[in-house]
C-alpha atoms as a PDB file:
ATOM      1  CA  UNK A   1      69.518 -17.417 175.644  1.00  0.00           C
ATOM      2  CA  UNK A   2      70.042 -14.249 173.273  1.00  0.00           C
ATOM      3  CA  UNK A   3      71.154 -11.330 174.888  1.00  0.00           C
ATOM      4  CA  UNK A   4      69.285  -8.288 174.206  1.00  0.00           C
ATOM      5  CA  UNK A   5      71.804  -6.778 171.758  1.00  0.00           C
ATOM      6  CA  UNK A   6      72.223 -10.120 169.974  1.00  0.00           C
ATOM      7  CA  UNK A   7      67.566 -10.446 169.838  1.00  0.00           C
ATOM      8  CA  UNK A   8      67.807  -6.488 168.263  1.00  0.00           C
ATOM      9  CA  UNK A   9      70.556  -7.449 165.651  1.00  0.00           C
ATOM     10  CA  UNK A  10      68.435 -10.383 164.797  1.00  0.00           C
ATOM     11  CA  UNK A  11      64.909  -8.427 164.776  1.00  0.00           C
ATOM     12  CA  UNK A  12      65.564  -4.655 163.480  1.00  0.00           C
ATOM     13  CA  UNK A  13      63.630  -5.174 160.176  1.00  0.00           C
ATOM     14  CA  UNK A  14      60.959  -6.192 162.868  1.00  0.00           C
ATOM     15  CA  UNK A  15      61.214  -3.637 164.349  1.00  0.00           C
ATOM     16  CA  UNK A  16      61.945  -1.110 161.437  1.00  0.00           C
ATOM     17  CA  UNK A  17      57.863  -2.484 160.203  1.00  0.00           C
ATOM     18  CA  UNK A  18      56.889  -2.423 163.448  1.00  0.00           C
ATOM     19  CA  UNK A  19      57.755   1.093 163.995  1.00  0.00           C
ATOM     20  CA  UNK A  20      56.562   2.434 161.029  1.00  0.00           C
ATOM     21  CA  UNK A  21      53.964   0.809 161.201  1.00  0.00           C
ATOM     22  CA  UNK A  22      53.399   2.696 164.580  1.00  0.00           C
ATOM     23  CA  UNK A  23      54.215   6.072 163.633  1.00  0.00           C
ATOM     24  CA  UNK A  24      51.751   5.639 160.882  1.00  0.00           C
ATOM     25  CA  UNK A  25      48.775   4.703 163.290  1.00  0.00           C
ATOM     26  CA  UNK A  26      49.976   7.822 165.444  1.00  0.00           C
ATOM     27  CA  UNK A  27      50.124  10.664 162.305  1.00  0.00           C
ATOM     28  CA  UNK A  28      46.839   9.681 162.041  1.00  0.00           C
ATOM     29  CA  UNK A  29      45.704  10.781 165.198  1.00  0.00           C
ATOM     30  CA  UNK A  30      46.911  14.405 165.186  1.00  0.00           C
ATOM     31  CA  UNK A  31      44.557  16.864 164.691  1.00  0.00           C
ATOM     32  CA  UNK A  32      47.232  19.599 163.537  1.00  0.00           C
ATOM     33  CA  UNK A  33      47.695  19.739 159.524  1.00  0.00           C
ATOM     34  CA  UNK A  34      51.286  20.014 159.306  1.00  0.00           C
ATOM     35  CA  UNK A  35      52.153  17.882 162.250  1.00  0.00           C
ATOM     36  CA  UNK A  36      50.034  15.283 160.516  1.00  0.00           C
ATOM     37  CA  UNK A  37      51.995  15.498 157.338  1.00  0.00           C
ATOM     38  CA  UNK A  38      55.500  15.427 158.448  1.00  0.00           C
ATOM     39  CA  UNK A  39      54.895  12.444 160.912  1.00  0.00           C
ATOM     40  CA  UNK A  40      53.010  10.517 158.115  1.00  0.00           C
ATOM     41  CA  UNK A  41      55.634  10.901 155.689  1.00  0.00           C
ATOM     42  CA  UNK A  42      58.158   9.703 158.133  1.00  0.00           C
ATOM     43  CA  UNK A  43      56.130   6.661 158.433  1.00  0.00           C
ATOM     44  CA  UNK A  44      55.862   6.547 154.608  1.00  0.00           C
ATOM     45  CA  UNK A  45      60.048   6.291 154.342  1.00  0.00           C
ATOM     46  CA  UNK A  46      60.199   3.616 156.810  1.00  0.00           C
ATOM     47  CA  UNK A  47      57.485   1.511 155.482  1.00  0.00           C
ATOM     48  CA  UNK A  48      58.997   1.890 152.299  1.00  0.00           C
ATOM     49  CA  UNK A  49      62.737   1.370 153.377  1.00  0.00           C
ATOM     50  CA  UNK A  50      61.123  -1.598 155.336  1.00  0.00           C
ATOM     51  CA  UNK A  51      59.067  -3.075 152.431  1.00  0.00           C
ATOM     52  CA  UNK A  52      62.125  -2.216 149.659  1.00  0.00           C
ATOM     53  CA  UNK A  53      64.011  -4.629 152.170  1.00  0.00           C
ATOM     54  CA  UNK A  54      61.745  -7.214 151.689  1.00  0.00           C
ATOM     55  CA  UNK A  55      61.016  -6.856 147.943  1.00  0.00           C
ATOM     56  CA  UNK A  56      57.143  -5.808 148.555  1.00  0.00           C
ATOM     57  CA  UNK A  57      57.526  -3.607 145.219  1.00  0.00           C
ATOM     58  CA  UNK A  58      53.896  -2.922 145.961  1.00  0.00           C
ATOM     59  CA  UNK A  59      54.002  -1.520 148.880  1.00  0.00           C
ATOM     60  CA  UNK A  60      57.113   0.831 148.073  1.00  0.00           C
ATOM     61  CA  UNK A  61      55.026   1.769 145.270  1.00  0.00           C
ATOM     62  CA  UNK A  62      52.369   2.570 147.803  1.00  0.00           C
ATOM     63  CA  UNK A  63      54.395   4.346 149.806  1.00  0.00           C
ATOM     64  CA  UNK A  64      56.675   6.508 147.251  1.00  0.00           C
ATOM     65  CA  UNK A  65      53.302   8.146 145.895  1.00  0.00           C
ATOM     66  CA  UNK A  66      52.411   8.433 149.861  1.00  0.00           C
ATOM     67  CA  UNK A  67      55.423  10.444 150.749  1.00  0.00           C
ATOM     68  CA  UNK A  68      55.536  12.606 147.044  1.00  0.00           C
ATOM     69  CA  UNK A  69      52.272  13.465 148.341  1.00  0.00           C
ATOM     70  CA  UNK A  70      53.191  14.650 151.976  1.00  0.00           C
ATOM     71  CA  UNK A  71      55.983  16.422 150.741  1.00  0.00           C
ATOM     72  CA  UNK A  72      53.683  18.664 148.227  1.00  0.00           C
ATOM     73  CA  UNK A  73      51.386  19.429 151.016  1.00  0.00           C
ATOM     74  CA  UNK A  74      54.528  20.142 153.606  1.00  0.00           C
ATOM     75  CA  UNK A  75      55.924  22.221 150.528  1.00  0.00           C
ATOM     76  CA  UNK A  76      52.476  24.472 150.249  1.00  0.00           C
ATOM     77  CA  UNK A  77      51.312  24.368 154.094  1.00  0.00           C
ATOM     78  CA  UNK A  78      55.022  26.305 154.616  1.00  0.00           C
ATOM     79  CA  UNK A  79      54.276  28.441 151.279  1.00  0.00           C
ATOM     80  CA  UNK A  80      51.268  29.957 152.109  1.00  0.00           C
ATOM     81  CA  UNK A  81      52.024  30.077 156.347  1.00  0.00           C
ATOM     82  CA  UNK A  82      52.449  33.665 156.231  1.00  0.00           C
ATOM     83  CA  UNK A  83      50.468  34.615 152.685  1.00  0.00           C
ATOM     84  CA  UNK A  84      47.850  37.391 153.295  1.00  0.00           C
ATOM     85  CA  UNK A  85      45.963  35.668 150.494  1.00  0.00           C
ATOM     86  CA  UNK A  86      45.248  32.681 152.291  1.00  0.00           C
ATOM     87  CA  UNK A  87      44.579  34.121 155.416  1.00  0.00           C
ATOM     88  CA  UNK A  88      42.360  36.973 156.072  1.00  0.00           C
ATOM     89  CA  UNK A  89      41.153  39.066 159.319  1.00  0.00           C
ATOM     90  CA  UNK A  90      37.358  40.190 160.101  1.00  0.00           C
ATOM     91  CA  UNK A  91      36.871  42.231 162.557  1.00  0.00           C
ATOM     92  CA  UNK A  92      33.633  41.406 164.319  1.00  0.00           C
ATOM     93  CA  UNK A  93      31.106  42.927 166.976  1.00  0.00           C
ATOM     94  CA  UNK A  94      32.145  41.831 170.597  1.00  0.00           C
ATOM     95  CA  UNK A  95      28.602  40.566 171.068  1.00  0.00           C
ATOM     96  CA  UNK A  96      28.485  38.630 167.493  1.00  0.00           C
ATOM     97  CA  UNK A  97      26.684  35.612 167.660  1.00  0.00           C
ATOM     98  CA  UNK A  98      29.024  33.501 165.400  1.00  0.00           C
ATOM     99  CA  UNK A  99      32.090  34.848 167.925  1.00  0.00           C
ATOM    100  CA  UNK A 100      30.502  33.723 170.814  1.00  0.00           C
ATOM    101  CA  UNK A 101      29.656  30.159 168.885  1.00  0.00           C
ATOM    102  CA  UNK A 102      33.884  30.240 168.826  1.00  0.00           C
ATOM    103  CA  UNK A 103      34.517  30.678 172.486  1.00  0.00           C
ATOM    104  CA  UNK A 104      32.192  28.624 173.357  1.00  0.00           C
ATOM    105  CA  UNK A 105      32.650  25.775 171.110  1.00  0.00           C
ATOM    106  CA  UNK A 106      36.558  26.304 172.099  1.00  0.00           C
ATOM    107  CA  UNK A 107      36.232  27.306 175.470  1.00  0.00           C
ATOM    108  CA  UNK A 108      37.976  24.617 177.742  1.00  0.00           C
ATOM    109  CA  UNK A 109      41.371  24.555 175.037  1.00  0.00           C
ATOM    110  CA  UNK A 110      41.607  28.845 175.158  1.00  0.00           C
ATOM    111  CA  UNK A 111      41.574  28.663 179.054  1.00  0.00           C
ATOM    112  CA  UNK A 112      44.404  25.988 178.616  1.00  0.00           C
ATOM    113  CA  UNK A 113      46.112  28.602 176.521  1.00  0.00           C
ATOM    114  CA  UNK A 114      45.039  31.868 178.382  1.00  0.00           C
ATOM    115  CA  UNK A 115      43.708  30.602 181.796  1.00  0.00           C
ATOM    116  CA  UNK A 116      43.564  34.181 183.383  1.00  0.00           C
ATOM    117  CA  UNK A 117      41.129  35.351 180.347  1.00  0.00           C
ATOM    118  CA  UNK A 118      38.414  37.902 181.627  1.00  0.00           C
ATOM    119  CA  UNK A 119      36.184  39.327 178.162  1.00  0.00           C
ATOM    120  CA  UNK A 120      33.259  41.453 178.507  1.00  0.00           C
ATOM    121  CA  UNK A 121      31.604  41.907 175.123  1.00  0.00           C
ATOM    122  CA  UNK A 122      29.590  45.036 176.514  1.00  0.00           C
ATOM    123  CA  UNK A 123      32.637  46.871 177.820  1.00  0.00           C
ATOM    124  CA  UNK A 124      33.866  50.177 176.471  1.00  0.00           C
ATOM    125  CA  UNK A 125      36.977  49.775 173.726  1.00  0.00           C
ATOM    126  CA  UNK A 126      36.529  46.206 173.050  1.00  0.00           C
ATOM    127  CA  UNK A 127      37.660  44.810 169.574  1.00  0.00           C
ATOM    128  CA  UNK A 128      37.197  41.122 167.987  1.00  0.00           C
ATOM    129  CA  UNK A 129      38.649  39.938 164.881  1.00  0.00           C
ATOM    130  CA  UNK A 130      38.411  36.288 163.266  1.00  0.00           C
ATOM    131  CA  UNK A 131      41.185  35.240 160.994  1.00  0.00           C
ATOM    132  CA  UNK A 132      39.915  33.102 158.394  1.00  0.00           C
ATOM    133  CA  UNK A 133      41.408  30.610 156.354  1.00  0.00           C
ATOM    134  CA  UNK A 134      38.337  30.193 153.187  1.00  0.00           C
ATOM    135  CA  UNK A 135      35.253  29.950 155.492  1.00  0.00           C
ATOM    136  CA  UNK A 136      37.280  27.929 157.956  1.00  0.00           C
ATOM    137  CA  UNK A 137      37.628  30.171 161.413  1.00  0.00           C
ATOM    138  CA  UNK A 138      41.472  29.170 161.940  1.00  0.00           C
ATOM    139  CA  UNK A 139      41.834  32.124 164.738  1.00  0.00           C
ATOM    140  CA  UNK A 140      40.203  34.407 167.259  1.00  0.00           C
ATOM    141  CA  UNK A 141      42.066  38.155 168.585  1.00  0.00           C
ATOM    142  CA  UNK A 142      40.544  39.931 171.635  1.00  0.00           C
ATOM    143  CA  UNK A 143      41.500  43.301 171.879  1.00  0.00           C
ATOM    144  CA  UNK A 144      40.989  46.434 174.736  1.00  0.00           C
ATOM    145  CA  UNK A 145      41.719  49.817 173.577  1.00  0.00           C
ATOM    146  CA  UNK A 146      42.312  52.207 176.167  1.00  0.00           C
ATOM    147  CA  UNK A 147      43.126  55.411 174.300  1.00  0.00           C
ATOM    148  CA  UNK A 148      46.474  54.759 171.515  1.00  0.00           C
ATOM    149  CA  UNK A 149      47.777  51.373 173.727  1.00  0.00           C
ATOM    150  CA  UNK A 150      45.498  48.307 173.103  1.00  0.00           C
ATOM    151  CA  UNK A 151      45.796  45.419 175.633  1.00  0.00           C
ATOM    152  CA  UNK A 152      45.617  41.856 174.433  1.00  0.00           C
ATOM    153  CA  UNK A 153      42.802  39.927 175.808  1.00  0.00           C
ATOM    154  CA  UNK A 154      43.050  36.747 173.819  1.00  0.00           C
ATOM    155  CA  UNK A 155      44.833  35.384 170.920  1.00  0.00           C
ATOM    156  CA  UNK A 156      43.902  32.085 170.265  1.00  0.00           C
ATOM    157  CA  UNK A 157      44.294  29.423 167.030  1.00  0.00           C
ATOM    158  CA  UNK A 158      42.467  26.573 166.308  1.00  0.00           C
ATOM    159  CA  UNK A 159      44.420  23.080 167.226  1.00  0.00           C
ATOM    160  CA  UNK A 160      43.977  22.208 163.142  1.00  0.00           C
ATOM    161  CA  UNK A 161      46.485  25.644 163.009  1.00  0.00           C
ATOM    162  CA  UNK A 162      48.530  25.321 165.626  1.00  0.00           C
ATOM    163  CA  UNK A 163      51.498  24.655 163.718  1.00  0.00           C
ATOM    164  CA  UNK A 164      51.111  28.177 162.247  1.00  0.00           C
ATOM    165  CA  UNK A 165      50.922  31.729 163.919  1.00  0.00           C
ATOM    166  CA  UNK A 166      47.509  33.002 162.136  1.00  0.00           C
ATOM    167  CA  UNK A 167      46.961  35.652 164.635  1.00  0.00           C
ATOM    168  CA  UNK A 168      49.890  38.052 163.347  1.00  0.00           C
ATOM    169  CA  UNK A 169      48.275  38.926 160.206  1.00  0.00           C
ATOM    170  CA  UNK A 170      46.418  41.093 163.220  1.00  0.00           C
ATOM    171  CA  UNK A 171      49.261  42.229 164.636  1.00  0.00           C
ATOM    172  CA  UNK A 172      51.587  43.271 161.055  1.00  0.00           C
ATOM    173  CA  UNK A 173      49.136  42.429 158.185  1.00  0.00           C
ATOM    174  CA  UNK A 174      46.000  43.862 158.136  1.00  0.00           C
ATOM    175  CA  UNK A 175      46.509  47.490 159.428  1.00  0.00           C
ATOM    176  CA  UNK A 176      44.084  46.911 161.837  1.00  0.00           C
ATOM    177  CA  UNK A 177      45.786  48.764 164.565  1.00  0.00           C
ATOM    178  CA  UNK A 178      46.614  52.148 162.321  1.00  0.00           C
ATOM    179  CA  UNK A 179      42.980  51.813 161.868  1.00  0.00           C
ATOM    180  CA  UNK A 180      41.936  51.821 165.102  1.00  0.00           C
ATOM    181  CA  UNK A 181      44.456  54.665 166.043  1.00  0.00           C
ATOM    182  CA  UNK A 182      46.606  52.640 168.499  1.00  0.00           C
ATOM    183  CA  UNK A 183      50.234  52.768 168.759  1.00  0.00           C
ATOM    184  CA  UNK A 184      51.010  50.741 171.032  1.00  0.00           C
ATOM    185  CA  UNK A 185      49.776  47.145 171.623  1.00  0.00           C
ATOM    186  CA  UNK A 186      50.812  44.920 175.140  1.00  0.00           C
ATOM    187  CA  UNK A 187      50.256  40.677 175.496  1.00  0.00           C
ATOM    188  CA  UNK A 188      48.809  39.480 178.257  1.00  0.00           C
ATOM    189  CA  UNK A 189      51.525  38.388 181.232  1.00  0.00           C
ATOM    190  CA  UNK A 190      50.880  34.697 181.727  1.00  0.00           C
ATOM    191  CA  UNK A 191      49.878  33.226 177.864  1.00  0.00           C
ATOM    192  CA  UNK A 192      51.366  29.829 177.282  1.00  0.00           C
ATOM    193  CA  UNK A 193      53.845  29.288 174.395  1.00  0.00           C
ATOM    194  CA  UNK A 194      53.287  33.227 172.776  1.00  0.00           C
ATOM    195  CA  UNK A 195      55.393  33.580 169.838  1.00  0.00           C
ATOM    196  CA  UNK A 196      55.727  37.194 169.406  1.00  0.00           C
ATOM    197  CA  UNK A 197      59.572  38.119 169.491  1.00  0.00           C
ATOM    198  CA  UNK A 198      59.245  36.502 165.979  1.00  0.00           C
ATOM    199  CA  UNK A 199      57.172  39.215 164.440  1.00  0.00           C
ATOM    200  CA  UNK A 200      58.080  41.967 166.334  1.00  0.00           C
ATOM    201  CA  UNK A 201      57.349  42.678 169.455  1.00  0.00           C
ATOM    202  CA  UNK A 202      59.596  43.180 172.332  1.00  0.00           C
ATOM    203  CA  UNK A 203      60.023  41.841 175.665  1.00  0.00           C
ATOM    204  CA  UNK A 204      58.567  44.250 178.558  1.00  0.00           C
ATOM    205  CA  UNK A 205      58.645  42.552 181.835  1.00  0.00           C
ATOM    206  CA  UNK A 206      56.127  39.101 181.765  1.00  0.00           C
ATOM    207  CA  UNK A 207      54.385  40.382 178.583  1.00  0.00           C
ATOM    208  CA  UNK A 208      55.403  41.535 174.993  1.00  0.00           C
ATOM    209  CA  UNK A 209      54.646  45.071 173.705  1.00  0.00           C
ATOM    210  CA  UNK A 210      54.427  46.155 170.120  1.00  0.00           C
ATOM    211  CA  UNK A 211      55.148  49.634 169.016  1.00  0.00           C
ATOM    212  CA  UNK A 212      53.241  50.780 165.727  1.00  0.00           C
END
């Protein structure tokens, strides 16, 4: 009987197929663009490491155009991440119709994200803006202003964008704030994942705080 080492030594291009194979059936259940990409074109290599092996010229055919592909998309997905032309920020009524379509259609994944969320559309100093990627709604910012400090209500992207950080063309793009007068802005305390000491805000306390 084979010992385990000795049954791997005698499968791994087995198990090379067999696991690109698998990766390839898993990149295509992601719902996030560049996550997507990156795990299909690892599947791409191995398949074509596995069939170049073999002598499937085919198939390595296949699979070179596969990954030259992935890698263009990778290349422009990282290009345009943080390109003001690609992205753009409308600021909406709180009591919009198409914004309440958003939270609602997205509603159980932004409580996952922001599970202490509280928005009143008819309060005093309340702000919405959509980020848009073409006519694609890629992101949603929830803002209260209470004279020059605004307070962070929700800042939430799309699972198709959640590779990217859409929400800080907000926050250091679109002069928003200088618009609205603020010079201060503070993150709610208990948001999962945020990612704001990368465009710069500061730690203060459980939140981050941005000074204009």
């Amino acid at each position: 009987m084979a010992t385990p080492i000795t049954w791997v030594g005698d499968h791994w291009l087995d198990l090379l197929g067999w696991g690109g194979s698998a990766l390839l059936v898993y990149s295509l259940l992601q719902t996030r663009v560049l996550r997507f990409r990156v795990l299909n074109l690892l599947a791409c290599l191995t398949l074509l490491v596995f069939n170049g092996l073999l002598g499937v010229w085919p198939m390595v055919g296949m699979n070179l155009v596969l990954a030259a592909i992935n890698l263009w998309f990778i290349a422009s997905l990282q290009r345009h991440r943080h390109d003001e032309a690609v992205f753009e920020v409308l600021e909406v009524s709180p009591t919009d119709e198409y914004l309440r379509h958003v939270l609602r259609v997205h509603g159980r994944d932004i409580l996952r994200h922001q599970p202490d969320l509280v928005f009143d559309p008819a309060a005093e100093g309340q702000h919405a803006f959509l980020v848009q990627r073409g006519d694609e709604t890629v992101g949603v910012v929830l803002l209260a202003v209470e004279g020059d400090q605004g307070r962070v209500l929700l800042d939430y992207v799309t699972r198709r964008f959640r590779d990217f950080t859409p929400g800080e063309f907000v926050w250091r793009r679109s002069g928003v704030l200088r618009e609205l007068g603020l010079r201060r802005v503070v993150t709610p305390a208990h948001m999962v994942a945020p990612y704001y000491d990368h465009i710069g805000f500061r730690r203060s306390g459980d939140s981050y705080a941005l000074e204009i």
